[in-house]
N, C-alpha and C. Protein backbone atom coordinates (compact mmCIF):
# COMPACT_ATOMS: atom_id res chain seq x y z
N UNK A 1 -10.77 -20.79 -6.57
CA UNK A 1 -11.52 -19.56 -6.78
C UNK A 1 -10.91 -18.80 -7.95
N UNK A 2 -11.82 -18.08 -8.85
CA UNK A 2 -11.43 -17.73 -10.14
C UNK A 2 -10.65 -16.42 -9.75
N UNK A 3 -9.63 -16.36 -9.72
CA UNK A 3 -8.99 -14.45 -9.97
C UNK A 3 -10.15 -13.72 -10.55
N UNK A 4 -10.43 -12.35 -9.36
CA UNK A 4 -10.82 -11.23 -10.03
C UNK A 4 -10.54 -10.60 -10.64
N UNK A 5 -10.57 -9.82 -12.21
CA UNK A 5 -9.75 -8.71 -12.91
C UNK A 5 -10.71 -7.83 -12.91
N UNK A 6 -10.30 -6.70 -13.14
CA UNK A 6 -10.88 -5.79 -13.64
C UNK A 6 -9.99 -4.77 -14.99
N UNK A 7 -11.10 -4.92 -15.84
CA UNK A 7 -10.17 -4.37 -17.14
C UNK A 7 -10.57 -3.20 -17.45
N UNK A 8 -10.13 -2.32 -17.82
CA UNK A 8 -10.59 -1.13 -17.89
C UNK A 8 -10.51 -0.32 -19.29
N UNK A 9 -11.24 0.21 -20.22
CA UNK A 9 -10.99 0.69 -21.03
C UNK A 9 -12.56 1.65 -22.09
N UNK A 10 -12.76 2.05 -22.98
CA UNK A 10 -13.46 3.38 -23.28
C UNK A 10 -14.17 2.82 -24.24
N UNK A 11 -13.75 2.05 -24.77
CA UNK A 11 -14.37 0.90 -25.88
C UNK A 11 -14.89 0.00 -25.55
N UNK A 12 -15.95 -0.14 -25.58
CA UNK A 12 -17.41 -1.22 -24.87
C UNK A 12 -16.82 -2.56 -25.56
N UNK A 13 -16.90 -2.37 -27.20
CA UNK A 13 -16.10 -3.68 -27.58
C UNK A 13 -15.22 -4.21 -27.11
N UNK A 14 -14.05 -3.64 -27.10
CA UNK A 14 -12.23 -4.34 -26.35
C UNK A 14 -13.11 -4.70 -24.72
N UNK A 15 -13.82 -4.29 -24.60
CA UNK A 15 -14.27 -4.73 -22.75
C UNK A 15 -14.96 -5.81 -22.78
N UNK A 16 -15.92 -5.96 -24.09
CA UNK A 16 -16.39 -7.11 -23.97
C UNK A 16 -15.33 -8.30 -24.60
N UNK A 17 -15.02 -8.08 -25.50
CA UNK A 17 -13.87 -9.01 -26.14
C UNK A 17 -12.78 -9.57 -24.92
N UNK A 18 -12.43 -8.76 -24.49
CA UNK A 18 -11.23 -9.05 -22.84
C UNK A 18 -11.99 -10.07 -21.84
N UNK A 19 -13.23 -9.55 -21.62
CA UNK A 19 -14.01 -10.25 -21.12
C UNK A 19 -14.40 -11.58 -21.24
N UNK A 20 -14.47 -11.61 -22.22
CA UNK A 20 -15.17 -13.52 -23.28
C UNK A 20 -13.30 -13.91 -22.96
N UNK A 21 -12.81 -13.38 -23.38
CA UNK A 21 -11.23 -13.98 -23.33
C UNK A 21 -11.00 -14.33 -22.00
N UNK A 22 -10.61 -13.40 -21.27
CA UNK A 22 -10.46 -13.75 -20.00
C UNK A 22 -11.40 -14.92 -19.43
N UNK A 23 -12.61 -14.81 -19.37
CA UNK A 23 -13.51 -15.70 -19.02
C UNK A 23 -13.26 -16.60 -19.39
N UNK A 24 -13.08 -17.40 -20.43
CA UNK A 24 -12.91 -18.22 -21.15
C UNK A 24 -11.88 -18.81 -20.57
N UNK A 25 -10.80 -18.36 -20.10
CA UNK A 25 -9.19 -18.91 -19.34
C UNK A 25 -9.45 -18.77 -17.88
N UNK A 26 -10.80 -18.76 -17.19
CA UNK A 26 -10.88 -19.07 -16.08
C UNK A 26 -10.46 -17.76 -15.11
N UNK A 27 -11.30 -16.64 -15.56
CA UNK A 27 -10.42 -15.52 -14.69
C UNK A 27 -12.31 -14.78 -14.32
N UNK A 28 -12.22 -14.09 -13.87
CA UNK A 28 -13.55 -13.56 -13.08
C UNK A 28 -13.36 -12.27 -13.85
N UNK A 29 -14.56 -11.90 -14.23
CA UNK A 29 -13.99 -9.81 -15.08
C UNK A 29 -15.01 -9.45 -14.77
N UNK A 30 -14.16 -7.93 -14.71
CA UNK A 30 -15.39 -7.32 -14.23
C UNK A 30 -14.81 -5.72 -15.12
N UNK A 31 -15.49 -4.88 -16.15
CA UNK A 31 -14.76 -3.54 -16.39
C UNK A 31 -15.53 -2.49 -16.43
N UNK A 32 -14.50 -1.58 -16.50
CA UNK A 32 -15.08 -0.29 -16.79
C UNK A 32 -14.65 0.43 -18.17
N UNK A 33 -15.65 1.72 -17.77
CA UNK A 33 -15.36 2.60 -19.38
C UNK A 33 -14.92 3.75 -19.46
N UNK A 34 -14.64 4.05 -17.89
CA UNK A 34 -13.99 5.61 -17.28
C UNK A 34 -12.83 5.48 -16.08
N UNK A 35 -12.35 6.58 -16.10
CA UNK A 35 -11.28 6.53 -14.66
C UNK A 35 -11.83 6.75 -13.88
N UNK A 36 -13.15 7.33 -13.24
CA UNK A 36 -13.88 7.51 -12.13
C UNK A 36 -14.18 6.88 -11.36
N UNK A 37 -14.57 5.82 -12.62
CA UNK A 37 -15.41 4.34 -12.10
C UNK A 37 -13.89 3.27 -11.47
N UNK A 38 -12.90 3.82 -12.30
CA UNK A 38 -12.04 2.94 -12.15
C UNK A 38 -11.52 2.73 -11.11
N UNK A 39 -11.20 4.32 -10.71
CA UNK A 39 -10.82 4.49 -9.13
C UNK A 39 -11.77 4.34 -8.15
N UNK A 40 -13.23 4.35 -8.17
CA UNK A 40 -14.04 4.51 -7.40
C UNK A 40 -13.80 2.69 -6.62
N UNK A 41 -14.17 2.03 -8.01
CA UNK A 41 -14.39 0.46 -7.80
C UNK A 41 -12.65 0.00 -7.07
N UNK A 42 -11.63 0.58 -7.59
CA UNK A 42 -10.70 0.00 -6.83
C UNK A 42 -10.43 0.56 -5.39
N UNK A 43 -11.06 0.85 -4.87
CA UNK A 43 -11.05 1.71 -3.74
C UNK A 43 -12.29 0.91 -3.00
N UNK A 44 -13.18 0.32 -3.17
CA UNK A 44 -14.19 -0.14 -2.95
C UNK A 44 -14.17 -1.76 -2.88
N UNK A 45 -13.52 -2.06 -3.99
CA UNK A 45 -13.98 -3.97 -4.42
C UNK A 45 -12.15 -4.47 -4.19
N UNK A 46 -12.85 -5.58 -4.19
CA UNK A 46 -11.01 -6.15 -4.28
C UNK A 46 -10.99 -6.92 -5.83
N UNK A 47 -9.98 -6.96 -6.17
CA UNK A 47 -9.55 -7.76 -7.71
C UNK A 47 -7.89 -7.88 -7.11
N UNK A 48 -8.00 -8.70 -8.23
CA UNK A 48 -6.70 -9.99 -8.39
C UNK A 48 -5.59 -9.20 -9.13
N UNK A 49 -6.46 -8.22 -10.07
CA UNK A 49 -5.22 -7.64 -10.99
C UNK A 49 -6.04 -7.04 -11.69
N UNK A 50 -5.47 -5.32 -12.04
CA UNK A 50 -5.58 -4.82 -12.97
C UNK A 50 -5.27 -4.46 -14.17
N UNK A 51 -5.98 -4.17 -14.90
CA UNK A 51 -5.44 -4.25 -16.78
C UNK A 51 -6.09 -2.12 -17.25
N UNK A 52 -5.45 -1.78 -17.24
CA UNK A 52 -6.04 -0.67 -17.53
C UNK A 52 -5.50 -0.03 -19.00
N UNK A 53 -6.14 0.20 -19.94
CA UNK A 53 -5.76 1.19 -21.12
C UNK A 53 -4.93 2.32 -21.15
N UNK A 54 -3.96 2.54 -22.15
CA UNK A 54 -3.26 3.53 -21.80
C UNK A 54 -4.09 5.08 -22.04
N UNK A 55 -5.00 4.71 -23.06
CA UNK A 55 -5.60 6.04 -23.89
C UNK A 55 -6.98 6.18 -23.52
N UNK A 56 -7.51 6.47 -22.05
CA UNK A 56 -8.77 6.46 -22.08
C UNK A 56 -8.89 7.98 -21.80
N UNK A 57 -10.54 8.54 -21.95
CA UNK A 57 -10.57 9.73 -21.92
C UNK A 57 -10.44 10.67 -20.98
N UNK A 58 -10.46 10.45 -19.70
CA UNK A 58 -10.24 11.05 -18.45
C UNK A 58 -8.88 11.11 -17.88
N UNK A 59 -8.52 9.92 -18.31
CA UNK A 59 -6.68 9.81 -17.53
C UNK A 59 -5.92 8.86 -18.41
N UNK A 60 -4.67 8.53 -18.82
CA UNK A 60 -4.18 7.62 -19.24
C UNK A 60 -3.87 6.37 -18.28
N UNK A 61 -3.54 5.48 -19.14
CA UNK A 61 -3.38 4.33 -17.98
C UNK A 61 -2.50 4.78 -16.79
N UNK A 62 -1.57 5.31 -17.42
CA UNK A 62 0.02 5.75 -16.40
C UNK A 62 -0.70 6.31 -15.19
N UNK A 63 -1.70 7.31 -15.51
CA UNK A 63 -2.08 8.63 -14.55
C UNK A 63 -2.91 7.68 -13.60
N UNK A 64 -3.78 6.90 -14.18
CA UNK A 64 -4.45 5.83 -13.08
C UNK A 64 -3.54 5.27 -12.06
N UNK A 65 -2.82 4.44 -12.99
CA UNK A 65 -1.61 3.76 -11.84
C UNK A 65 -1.47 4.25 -10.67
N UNK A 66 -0.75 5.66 -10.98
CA UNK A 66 0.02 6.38 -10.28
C UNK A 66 -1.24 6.86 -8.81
N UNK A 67 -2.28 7.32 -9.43
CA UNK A 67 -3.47 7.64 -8.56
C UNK A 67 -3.47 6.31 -7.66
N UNK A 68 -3.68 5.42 -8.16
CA UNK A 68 -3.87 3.91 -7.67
C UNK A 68 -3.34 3.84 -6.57
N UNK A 69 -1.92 3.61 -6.97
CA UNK A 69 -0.85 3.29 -6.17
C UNK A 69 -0.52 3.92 -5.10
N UNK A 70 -1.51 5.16 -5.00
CA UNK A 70 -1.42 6.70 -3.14
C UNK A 70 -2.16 5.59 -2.50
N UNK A 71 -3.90 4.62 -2.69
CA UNK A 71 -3.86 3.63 -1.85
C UNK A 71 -4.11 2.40 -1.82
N UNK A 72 -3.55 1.88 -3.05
CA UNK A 72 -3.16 0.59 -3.36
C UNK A 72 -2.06 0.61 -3.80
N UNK A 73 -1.03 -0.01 -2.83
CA UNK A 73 0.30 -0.48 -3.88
C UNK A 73 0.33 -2.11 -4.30
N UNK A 74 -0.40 -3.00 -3.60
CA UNK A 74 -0.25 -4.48 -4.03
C UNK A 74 -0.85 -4.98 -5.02
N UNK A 75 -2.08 -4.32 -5.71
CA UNK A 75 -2.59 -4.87 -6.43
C UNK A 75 -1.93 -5.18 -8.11
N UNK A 76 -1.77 -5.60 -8.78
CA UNK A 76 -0.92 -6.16 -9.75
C UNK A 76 -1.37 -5.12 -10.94
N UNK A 77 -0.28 -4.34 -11.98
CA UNK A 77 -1.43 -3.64 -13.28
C UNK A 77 -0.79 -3.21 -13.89
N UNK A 78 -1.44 -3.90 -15.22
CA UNK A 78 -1.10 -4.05 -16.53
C UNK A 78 -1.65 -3.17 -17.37
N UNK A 79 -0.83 -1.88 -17.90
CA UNK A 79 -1.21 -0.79 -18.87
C UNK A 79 -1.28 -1.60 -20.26
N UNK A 80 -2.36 -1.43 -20.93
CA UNK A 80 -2.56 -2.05 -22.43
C UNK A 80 -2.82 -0.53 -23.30
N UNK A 81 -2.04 -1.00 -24.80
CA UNK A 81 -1.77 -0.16 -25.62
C UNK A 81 -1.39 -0.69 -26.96
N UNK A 82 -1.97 0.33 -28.22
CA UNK A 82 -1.63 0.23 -29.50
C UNK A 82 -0.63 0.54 -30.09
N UNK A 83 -0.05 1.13 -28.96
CA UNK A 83 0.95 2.15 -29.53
C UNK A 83 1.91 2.91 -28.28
N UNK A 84 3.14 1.50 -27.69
CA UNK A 84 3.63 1.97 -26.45
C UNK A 84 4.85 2.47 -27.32
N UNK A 85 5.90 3.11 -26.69
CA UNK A 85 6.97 3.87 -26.65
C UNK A 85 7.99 3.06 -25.25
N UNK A 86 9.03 3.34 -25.70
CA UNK A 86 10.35 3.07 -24.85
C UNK A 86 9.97 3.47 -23.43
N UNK A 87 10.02 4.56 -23.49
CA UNK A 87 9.51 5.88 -22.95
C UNK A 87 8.06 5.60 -21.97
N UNK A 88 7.04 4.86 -22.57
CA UNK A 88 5.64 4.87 -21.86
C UNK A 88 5.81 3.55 -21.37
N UNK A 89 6.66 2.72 -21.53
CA UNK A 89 7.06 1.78 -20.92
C UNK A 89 8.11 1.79 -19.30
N UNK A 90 8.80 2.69 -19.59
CA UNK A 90 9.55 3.16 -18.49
C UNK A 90 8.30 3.59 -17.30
N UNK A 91 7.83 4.70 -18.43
CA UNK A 91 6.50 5.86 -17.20
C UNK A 91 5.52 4.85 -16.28
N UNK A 92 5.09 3.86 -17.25
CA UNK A 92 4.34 3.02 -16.70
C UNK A 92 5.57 2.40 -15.23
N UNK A 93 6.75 1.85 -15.38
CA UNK A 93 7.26 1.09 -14.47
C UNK A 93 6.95 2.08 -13.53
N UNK A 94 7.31 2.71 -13.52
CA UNK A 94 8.00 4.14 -12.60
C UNK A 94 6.23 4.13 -11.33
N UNK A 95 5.61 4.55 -12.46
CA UNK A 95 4.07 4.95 -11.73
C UNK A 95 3.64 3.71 -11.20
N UNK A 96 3.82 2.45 -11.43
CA UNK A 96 3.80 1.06 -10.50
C UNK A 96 3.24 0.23 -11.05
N UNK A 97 3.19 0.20 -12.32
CA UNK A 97 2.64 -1.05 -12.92
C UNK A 97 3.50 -1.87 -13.12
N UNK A 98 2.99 -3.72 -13.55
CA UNK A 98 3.93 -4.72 -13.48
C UNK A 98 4.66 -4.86 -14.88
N UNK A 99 3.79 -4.46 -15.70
CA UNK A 99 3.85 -4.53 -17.32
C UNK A 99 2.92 -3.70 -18.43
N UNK A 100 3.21 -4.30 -19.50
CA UNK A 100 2.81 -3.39 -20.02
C UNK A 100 2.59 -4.40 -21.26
N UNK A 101 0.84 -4.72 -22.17
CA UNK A 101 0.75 -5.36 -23.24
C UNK A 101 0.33 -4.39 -24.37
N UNK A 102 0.32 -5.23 -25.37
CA UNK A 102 0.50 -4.39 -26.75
C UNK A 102 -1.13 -4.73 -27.50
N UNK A 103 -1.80 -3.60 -28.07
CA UNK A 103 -3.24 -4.25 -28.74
C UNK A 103 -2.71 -3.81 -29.85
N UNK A 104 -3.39 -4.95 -31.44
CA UNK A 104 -4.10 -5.87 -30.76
C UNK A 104 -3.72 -7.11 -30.04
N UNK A 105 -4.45 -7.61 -28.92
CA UNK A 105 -4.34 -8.31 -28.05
C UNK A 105 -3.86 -9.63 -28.95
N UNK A 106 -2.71 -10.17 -28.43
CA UNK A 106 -2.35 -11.63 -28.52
C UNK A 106 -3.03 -12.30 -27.17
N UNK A 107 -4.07 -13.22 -27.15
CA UNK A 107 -4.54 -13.61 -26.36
C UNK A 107 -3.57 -14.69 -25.75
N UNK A 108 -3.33 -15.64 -25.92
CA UNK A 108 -1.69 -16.22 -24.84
C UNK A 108 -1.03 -14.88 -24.69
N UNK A 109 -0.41 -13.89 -25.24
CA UNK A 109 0.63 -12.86 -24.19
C UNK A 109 -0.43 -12.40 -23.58
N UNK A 110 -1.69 -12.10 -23.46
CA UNK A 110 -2.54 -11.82 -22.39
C UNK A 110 -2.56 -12.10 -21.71
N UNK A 111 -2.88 -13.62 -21.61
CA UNK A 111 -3.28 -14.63 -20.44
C UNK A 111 -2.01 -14.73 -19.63
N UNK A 112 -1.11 -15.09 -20.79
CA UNK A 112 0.57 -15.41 -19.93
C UNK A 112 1.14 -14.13 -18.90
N UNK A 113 0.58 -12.84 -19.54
CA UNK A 113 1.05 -12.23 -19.01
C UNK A 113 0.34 -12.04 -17.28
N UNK A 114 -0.77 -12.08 -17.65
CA UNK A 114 -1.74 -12.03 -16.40
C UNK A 114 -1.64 -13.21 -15.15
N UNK A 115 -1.43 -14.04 -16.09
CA UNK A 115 -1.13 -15.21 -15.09
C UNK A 115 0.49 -15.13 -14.17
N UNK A 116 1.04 -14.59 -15.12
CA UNK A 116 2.62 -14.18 -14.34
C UNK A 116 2.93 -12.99 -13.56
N UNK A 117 1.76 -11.75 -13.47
CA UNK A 117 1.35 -11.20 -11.95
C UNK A 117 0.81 -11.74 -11.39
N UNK A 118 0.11 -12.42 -11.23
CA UNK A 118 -0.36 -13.20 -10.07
C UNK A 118 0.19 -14.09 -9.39
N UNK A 119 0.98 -14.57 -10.46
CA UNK A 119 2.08 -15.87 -9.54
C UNK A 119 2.97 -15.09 -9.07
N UNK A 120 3.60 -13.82 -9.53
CA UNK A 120 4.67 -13.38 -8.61
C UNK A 120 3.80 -12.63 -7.40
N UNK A 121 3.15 -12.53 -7.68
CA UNK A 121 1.97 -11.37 -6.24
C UNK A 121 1.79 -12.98 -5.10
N UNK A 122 1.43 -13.55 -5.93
CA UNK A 122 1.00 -14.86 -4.60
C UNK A 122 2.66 -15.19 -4.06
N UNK A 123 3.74 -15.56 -4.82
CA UNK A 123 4.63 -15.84 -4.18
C UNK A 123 5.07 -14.77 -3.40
N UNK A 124 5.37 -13.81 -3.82
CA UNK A 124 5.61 -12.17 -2.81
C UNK A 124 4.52 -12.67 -1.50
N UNK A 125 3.42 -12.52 -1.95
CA UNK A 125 2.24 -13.13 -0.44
C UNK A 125 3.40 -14.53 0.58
N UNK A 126 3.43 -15.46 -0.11
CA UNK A 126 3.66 -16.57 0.54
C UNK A 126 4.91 -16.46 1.26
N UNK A 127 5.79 -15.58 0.44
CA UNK A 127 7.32 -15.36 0.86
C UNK A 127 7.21 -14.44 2.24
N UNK A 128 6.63 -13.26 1.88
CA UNK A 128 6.23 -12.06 3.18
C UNK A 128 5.81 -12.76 4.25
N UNK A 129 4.40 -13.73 4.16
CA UNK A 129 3.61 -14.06 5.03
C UNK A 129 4.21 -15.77 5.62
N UNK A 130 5.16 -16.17 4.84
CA UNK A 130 5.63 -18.17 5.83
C UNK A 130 6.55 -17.58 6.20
């Protein structure tokens, strides 16, 4: 079964582009173009892993996380950015994301990266649960 993502970001382009990419490496997408939607749908749907923008217009990625994470803490999420800092790298750990990628997108550190929350989320699963 293909991993669900959901990618999130304000730019219809980078959503569709993430999209064809992801798709393309065998991943299920599904995004948005607001934090409303973002929180609404993760509160609602299940996904495999999230990818959220740091600079969207309602909340930054960090501020999502952090919202996220009051009632989801397992789900996996990856703040993407043009322009991270030492600093927004830390904020991001802190608020509960797994990582943090750099646009523009290197599509292998995308994939690699995406694929390496999920393998540590499934082994965390397998380890908790045998």
């Amino acid at each position: 079964m293909e991993p669900h993502i959901l990618f999130a970001d304000d730019n219809s382009d980078i959503c569709e582009l993430v999209q064809t990419l992801l798709h393309a490496a065998g991943f299920r997408v599904s995004t948005s173009d607001n934090a409303a939607d973002v929180l609404q749908r993760v509160a609602t749907e299940s996904f495999d892993a999230l990818i959220l923008d740091y600079w969207m217009q309602e909340a930054t990625g960090i501020e999502l996380c952090r919202q996220i994470r009051t009632f989801d803490q397992n789900t996996p999420i990856l703040i993407c950015s043009g322009a991270f800092t030492q600093a927004d790298r830390d904020a991001g750990a802190l608020a509960g994301a797994q990582g943090c990628i750099g646009k523009p997108f290197n599509s292998a550190e995308l994939i690699g990266a995406l694929r390496s929350v999920l393998k540590t989320t499934a082994a965390d699963s397998a380890f908790t649960n045998g």
